[in-house]
C-alpha atoms as a PDB file:
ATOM      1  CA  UNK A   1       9.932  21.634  17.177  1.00  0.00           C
ATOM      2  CA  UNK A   2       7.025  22.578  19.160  1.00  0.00           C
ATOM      3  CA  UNK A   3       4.439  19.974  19.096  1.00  0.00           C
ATOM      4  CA  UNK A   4       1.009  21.545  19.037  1.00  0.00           C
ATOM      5  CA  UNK A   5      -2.596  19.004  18.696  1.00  0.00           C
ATOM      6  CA  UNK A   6      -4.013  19.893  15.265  1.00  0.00           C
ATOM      7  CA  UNK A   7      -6.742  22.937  16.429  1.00  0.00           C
ATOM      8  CA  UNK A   8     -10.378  20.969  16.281  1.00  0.00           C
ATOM      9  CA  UNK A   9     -11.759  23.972  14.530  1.00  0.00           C
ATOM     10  CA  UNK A  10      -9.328  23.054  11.382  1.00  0.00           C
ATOM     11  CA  UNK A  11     -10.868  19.382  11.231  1.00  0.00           C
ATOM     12  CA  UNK A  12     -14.776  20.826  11.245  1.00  0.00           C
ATOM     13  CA  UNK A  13     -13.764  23.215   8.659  1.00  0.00           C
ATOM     14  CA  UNK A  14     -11.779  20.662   6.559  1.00  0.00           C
ATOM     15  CA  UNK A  15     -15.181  18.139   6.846  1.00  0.00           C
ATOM     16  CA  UNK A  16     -17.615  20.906   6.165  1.00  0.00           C
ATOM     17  CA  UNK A  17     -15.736  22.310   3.135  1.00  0.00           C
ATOM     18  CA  UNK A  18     -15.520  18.226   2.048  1.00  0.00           C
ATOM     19  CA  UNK A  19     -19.438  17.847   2.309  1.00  0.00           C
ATOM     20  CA  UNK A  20     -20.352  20.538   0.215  1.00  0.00           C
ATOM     21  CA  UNK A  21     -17.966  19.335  -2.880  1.00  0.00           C
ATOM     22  CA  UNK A  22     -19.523  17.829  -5.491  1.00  0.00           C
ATOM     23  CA  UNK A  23     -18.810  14.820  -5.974  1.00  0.00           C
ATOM     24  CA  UNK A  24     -17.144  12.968  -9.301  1.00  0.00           C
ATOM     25  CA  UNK A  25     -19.563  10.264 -10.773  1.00  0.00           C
ATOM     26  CA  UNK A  26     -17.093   7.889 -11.113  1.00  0.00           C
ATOM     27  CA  UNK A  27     -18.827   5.627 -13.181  1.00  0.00           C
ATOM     28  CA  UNK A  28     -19.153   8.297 -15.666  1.00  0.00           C
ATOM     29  CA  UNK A  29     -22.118   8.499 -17.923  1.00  0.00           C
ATOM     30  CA  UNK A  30     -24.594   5.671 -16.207  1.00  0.00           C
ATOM     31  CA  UNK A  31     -26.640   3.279 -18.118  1.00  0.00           C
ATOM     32  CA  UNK A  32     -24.394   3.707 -21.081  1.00  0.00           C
ATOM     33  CA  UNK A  33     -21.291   1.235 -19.336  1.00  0.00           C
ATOM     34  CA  UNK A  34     -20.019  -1.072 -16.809  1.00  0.00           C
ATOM     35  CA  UNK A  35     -18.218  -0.248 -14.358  1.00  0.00           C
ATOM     36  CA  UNK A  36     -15.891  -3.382 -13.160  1.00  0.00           C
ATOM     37  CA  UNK A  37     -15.374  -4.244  -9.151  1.00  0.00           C
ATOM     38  CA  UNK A  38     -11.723  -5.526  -8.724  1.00  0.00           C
ATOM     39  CA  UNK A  39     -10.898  -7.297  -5.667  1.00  0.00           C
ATOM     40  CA  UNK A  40      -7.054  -6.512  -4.307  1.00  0.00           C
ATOM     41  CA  UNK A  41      -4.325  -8.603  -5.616  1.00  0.00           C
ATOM     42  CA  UNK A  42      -3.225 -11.404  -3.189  1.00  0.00           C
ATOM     43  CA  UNK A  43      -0.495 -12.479  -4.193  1.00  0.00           C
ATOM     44  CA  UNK A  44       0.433  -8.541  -5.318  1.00  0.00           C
ATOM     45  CA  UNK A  45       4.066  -8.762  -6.481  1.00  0.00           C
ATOM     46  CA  UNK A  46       6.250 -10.237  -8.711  1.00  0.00           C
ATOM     47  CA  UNK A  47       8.938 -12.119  -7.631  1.00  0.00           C
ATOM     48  CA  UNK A  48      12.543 -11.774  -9.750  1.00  0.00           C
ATOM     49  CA  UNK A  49      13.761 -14.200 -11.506  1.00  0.00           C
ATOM     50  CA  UNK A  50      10.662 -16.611 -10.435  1.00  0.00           C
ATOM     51  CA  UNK A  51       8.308 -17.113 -13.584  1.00  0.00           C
ATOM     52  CA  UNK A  52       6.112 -19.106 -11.645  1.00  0.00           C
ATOM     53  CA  UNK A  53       5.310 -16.224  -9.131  1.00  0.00           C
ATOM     54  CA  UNK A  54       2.240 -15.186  -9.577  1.00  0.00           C
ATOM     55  CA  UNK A  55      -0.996 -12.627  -8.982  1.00  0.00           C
ATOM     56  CA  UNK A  56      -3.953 -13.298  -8.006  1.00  0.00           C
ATOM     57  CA  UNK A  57      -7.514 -10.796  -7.950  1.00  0.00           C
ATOM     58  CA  UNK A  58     -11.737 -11.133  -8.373  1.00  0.00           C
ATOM     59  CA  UNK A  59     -13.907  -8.956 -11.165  1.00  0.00           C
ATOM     60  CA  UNK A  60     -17.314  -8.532 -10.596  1.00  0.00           C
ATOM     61  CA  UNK A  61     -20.013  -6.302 -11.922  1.00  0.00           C
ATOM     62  CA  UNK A  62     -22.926  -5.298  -9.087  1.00  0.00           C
ATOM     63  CA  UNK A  63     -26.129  -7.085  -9.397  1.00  0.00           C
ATOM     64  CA  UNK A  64     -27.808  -5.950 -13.033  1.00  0.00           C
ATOM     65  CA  UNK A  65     -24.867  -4.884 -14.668  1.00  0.00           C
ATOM     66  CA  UNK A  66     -24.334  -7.288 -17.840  1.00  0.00           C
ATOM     67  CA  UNK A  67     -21.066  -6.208 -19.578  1.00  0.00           C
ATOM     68  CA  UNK A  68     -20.315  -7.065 -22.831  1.00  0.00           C
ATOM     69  CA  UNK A  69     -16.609  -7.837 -23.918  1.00  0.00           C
ATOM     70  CA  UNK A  70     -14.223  -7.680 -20.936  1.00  0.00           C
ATOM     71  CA  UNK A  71     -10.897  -7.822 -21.194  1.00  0.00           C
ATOM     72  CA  UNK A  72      -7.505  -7.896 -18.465  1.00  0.00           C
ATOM     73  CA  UNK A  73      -4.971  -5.463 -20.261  1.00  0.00           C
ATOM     74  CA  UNK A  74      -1.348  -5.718 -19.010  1.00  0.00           C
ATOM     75  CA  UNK A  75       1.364  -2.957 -19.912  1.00  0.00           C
ATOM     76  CA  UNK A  76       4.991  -2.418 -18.474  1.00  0.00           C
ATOM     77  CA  UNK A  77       6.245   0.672 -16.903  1.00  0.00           C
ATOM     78  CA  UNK A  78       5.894   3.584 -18.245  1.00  0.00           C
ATOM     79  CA  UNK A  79       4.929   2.158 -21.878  1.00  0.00           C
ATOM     80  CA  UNK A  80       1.296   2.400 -22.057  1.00  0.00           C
ATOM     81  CA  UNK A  81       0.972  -0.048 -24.923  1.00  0.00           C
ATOM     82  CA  UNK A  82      -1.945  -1.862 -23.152  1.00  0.00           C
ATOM     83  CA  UNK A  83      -2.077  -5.649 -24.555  1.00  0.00           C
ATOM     84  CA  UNK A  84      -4.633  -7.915 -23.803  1.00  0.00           C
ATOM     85  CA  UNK A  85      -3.660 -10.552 -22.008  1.00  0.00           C
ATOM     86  CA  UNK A  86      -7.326 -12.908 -21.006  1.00  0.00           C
ATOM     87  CA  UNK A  87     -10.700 -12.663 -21.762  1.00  0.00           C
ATOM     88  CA  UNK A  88     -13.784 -13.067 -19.337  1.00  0.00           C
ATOM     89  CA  UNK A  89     -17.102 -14.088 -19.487  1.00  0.00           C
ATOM     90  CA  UNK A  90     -18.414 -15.431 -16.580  1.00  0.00           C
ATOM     91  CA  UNK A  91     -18.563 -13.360 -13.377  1.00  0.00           C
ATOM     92  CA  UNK A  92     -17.464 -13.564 -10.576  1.00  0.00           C
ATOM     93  CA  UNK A  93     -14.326 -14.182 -12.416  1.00  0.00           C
ATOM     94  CA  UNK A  94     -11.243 -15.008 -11.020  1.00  0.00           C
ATOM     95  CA  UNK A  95      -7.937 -13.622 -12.957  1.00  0.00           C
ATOM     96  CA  UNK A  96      -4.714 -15.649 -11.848  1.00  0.00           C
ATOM     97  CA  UNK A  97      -1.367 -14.483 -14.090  1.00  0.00           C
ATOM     98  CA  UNK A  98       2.071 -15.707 -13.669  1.00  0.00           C
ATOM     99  CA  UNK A  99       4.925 -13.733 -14.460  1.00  0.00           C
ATOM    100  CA  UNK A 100       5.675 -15.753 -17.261  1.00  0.00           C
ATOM    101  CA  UNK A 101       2.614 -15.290 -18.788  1.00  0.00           C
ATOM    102  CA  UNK A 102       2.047 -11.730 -18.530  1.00  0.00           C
ATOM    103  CA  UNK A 103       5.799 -11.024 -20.257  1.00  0.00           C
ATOM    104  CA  UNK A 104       5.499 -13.568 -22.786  1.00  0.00           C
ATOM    105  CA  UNK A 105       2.422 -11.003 -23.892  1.00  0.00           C
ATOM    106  CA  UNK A 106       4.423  -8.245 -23.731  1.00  0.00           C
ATOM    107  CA  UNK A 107       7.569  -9.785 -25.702  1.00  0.00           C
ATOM    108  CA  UNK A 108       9.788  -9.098 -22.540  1.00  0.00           C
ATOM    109  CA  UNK A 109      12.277 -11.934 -21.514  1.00  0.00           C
ATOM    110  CA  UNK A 110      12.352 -12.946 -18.101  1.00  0.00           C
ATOM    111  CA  UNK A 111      16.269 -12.055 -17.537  1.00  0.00           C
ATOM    112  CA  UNK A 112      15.636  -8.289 -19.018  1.00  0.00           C
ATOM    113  CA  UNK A 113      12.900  -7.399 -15.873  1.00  0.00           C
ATOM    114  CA  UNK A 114      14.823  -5.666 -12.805  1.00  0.00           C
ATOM    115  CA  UNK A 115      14.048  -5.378  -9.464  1.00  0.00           C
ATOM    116  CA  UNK A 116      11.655  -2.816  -9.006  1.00  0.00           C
ATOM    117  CA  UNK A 117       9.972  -2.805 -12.184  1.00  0.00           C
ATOM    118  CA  UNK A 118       6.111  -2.684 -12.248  1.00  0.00           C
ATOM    119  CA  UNK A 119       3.032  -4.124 -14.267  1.00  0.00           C
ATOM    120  CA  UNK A 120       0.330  -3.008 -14.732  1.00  0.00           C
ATOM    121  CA  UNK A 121      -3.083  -4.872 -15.044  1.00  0.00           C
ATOM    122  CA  UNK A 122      -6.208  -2.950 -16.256  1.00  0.00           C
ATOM    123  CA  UNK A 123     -10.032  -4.413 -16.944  1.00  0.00           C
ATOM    124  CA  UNK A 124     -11.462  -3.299 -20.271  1.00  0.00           C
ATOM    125  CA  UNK A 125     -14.938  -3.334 -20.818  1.00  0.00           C
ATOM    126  CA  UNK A 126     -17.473  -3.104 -23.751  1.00  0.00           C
ATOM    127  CA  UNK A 127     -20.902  -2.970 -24.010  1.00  0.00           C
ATOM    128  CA  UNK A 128     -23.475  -1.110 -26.477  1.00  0.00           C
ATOM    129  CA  UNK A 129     -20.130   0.230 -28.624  1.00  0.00           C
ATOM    130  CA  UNK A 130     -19.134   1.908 -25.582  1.00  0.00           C
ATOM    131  CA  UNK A 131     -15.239   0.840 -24.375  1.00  0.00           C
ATOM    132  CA  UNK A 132     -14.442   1.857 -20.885  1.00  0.00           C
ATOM    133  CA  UNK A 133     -11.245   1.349 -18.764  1.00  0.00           C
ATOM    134  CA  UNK A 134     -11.642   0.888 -15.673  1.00  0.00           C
ATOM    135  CA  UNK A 135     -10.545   3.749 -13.070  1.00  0.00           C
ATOM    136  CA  UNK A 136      -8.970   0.994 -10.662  1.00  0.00           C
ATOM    137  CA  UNK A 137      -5.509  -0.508 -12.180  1.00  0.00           C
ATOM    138  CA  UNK A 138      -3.336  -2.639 -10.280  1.00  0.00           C
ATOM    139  CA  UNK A 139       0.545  -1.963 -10.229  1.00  0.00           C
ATOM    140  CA  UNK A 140       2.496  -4.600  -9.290  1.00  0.00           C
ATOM    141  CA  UNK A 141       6.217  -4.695  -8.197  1.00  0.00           C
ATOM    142  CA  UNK A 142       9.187  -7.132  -8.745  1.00  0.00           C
ATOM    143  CA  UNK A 143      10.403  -7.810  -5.562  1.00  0.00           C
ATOM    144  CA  UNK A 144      12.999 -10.160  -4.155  1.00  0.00           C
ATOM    145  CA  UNK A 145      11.812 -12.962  -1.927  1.00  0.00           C
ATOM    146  CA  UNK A 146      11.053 -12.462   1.323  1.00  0.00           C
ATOM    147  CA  UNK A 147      14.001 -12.606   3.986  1.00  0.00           C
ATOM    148  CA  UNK A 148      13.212 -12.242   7.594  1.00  0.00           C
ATOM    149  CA  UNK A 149      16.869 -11.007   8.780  1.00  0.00           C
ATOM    150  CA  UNK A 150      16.871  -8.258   6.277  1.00  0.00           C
ATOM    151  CA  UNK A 151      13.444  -7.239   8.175  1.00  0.00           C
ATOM    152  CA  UNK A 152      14.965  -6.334  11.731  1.00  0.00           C
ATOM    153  CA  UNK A 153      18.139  -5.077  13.213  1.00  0.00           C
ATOM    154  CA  UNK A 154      19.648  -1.140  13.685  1.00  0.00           C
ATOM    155  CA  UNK A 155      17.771   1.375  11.468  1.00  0.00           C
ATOM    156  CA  UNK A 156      17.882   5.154  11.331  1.00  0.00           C
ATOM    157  CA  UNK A 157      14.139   6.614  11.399  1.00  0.00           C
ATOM    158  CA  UNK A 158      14.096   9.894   9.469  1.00  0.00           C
ATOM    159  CA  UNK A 159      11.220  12.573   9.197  1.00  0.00           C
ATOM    160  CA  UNK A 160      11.237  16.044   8.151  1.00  0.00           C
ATOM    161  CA  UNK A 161       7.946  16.629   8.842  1.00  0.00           C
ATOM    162  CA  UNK A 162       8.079  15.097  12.142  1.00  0.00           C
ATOM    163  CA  UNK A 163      11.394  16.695  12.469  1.00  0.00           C
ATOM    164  CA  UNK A 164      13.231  13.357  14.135  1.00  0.00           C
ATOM    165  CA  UNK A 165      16.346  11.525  13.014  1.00  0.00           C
ATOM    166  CA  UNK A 166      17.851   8.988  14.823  1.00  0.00           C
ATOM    167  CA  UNK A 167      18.211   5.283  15.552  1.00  0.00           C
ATOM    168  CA  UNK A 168      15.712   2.593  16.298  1.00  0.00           C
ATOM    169  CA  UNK A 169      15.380  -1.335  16.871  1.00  0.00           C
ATOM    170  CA  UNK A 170      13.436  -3.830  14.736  1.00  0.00           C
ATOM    171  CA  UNK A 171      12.733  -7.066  16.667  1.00  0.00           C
ATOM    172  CA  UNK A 172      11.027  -9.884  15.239  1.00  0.00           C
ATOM    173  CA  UNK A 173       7.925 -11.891  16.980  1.00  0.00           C
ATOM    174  CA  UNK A 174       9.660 -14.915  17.343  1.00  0.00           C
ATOM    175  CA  UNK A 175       6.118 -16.456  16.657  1.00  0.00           C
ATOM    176  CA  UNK A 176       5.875 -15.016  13.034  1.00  0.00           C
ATOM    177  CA  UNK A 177       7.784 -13.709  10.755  1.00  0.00           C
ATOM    178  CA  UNK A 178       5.535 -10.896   9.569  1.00  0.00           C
ATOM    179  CA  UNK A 179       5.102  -9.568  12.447  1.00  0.00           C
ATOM    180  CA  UNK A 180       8.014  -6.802  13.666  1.00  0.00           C
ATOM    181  CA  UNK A 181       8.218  -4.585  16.856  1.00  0.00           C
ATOM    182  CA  UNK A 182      10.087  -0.641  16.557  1.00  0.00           C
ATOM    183  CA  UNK A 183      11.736   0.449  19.607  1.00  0.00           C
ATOM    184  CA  UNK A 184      13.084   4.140  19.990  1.00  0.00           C
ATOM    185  CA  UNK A 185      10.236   6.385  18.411  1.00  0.00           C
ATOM    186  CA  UNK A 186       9.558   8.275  21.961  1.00  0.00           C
ATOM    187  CA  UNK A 187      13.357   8.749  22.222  1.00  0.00           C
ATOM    188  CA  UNK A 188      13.795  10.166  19.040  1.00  0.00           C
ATOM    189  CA  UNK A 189      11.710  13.513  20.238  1.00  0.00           C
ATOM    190  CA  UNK A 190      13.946  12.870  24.020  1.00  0.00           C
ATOM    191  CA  UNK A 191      11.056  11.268  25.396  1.00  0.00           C
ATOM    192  CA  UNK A 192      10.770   8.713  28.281  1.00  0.00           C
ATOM    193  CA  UNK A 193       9.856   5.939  26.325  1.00  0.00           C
ATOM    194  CA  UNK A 194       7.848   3.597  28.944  1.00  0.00           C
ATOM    195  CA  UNK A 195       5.405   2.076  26.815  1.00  0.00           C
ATOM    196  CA  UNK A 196       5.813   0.164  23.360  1.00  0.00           C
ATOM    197  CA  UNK A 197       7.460  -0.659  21.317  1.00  0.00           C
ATOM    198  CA  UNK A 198       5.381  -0.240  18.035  1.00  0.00           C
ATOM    199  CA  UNK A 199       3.825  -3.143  16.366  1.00  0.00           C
ATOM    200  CA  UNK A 200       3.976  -3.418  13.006  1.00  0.00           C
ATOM    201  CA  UNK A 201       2.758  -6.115  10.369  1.00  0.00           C
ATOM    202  CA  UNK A 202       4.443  -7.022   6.962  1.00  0.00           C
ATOM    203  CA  UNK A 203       1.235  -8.590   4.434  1.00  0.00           C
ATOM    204  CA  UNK A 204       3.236 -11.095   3.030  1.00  0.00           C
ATOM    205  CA  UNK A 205       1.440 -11.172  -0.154  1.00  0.00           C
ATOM    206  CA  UNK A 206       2.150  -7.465  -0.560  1.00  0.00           C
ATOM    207  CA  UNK A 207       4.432  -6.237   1.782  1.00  0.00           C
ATOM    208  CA  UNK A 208       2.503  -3.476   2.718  1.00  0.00           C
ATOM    209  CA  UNK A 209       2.826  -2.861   6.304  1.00  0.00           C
ATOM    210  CA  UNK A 210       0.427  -1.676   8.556  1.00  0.00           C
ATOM    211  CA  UNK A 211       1.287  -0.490  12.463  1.00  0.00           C
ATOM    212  CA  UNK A 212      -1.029  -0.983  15.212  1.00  0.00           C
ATOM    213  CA  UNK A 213      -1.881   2.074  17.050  1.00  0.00           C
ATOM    214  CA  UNK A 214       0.327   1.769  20.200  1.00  0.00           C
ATOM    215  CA  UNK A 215       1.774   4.010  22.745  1.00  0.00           C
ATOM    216  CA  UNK A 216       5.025   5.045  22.816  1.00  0.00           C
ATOM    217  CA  UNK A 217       5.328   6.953  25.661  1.00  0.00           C
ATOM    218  CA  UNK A 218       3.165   8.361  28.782  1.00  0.00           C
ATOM    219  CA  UNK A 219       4.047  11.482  28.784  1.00  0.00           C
ATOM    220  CA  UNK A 220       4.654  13.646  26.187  1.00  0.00           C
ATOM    221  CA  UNK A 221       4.919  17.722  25.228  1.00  0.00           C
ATOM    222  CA  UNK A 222       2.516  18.302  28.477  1.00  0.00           C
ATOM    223  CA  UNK A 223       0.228  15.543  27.074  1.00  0.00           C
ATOM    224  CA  UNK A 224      -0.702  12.209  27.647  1.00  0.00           C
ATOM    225  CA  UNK A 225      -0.297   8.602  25.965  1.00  0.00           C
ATOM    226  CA  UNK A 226       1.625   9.197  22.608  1.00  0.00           C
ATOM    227  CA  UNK A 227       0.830   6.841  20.131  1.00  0.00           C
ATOM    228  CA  UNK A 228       2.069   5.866  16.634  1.00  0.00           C
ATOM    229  CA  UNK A 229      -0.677   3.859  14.008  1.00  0.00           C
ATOM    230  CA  UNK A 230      -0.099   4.165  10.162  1.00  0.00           C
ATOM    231  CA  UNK A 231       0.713   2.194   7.083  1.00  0.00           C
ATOM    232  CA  UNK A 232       3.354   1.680   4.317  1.00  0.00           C
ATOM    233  CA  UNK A 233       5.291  -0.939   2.635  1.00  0.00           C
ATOM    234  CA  UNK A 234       8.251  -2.898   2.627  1.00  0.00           C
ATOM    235  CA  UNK A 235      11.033  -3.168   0.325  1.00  0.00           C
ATOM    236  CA  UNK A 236      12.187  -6.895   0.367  1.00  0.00           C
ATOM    237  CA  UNK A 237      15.340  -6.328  -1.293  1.00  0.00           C
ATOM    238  CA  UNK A 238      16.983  -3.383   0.820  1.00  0.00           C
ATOM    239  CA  UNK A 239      14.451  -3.802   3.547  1.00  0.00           C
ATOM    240  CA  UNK A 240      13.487  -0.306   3.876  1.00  0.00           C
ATOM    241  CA  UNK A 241       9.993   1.072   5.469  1.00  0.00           C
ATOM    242  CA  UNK A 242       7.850   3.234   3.950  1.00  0.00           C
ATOM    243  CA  UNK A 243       5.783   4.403   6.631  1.00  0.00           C
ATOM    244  CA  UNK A 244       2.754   7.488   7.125  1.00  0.00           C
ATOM    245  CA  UNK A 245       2.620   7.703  10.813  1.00  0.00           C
ATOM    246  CA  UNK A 246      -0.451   9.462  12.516  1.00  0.00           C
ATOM    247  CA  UNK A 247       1.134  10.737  15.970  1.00  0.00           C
ATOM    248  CA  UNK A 248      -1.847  10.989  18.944  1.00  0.00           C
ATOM    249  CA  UNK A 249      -2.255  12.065  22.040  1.00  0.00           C
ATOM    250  CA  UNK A 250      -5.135  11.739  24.616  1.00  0.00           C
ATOM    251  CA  UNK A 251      -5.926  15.211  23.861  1.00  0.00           C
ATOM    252  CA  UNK A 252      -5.723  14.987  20.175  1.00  0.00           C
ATOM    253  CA  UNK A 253      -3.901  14.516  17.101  1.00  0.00           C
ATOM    254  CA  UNK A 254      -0.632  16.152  15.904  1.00  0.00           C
ATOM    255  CA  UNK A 255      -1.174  14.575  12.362  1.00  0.00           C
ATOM    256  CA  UNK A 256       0.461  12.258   9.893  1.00  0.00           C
ATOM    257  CA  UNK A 257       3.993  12.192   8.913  1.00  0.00           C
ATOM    258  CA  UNK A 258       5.703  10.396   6.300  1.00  0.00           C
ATOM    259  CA  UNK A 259       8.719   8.467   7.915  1.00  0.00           C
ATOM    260  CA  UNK A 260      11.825   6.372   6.297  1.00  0.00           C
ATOM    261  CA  UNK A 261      12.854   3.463   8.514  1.00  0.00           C
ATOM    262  CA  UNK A 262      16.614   2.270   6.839  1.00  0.00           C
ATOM    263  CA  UNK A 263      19.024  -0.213   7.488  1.00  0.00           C
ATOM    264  CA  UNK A 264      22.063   0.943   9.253  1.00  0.00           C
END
């Protein structure tokens, strides 16, 4: 594969078509509802088999906004049957649900929920007659506990956007757990790889990772300083990477590329 810089005259066009879209209201009609401001979840996953595990997230309202009924809804998968699981009245509010909790609502037994199963947590407001939902939800995962060996060793790195498939090395920071370091990008494309290796971070509250922007490499494709920076997640059980990649250069940007980083 040829790799070419994405042509400058595609990003002005791309940011000029952009500001002259009109723009959504999310909030919908104004003056008529609320519209709730929901912190993200940390903790954000579910641990299996652990009742006790639990999330954690803020509501607000901005300054003048009075709501009237608000409510945290909770459903499971794809069953939309939203059930209320808290009410809240005073804000800044603070909404802290164990697993436990949030099943014993839905009528769900603890030994029935798989790995990889989500809920879903959803603010419902009222005020003036007027129910809204709020546009920002809050899946959560059940995930296993984290494991810091099933976090580094051999892995295959796979793109087909990118067009690269091949092997790489996941180190640990011997200084913390969450933080990992991905040798072998450059070589995948036959590269020199003098520089790197990629830093990446696993939020353990989440495990979504984000990568550093690092070089990889000096020289590459006639260019200078390659350099991988993106974000995914990690799967605690398997301990796969879900990764978008934006690929630099000194002279410009190739793009963003959805990679798979798996265990070998």
């Amino acid at each position: 594969m040829k790799r070419n810089i994405l042509p400058a005259l595609i990003i002005l066009l791309t940011l000029f078509v952009s500001g002259c879209e009109e723009l959504k209201d999310p909030a919908g009609r104004r003056g008529e509802s609320v519209v709730p401001i929901i912190s993200e979840a940390d903790p954000g996953v579910f641990i299996i088999g652990d009742g006790d595990s639990f999330i954690e997230f803020e509501v607000d309202f901005a300054s003048g906004e009075e709501p009237g009924a608000t409510e945290v809804l909770v459903s499971y998968g794809d069953n939309l049957d939203r059930l209320k699981i808290e009410d809240l009245t005073t804000f800044p509010a603070t909404v802290s649900i164990t697993l436990s909790e949030a099943l014993d609502i839905l009528g769900i037994a603890l030994s029935d929920v798989q790995i990889g199963d989500v809920l879903i947590f959803e603010i419902l407001t009222t005020k003036d007659g007027l129910t809204t939902r709020s546009i920002a939800a809050h899946p959560i995962p059940v995930v296993c506990v984290y494991e810091p060996a099933l976090a580094y060793g051999s892995y295959r790195a796979v793109s087909g956007g990118w067009q690269v498939n091949g092997s790489v090395v996941v180190t640990p920071d011997p200084n913390d757990q969450y933080t990992i370091f991905v040798s072998g990008l450059a070589r995948l494309d036959g590269l020199n790889e003098d520089r790197g290796p990629l830093v990446m971070h696993i939020n353990p509250s989440s495990f979504k990772v984000t990568a550093d922007k690092t070089v990889v490499a000096t020289s590459a494709f006639g260019y200078h300083n390659l350099a991988y920076a993106g974000t995914g997640t990690f799967n605690s059980c398997t301990g796969l990477y879900q990764m978008n990649f934006n690929i630099t250069v000194d002279e410009g940007n190739f793009g963003t590329y959805a990679f798979t980083i798996t265990r070998n």
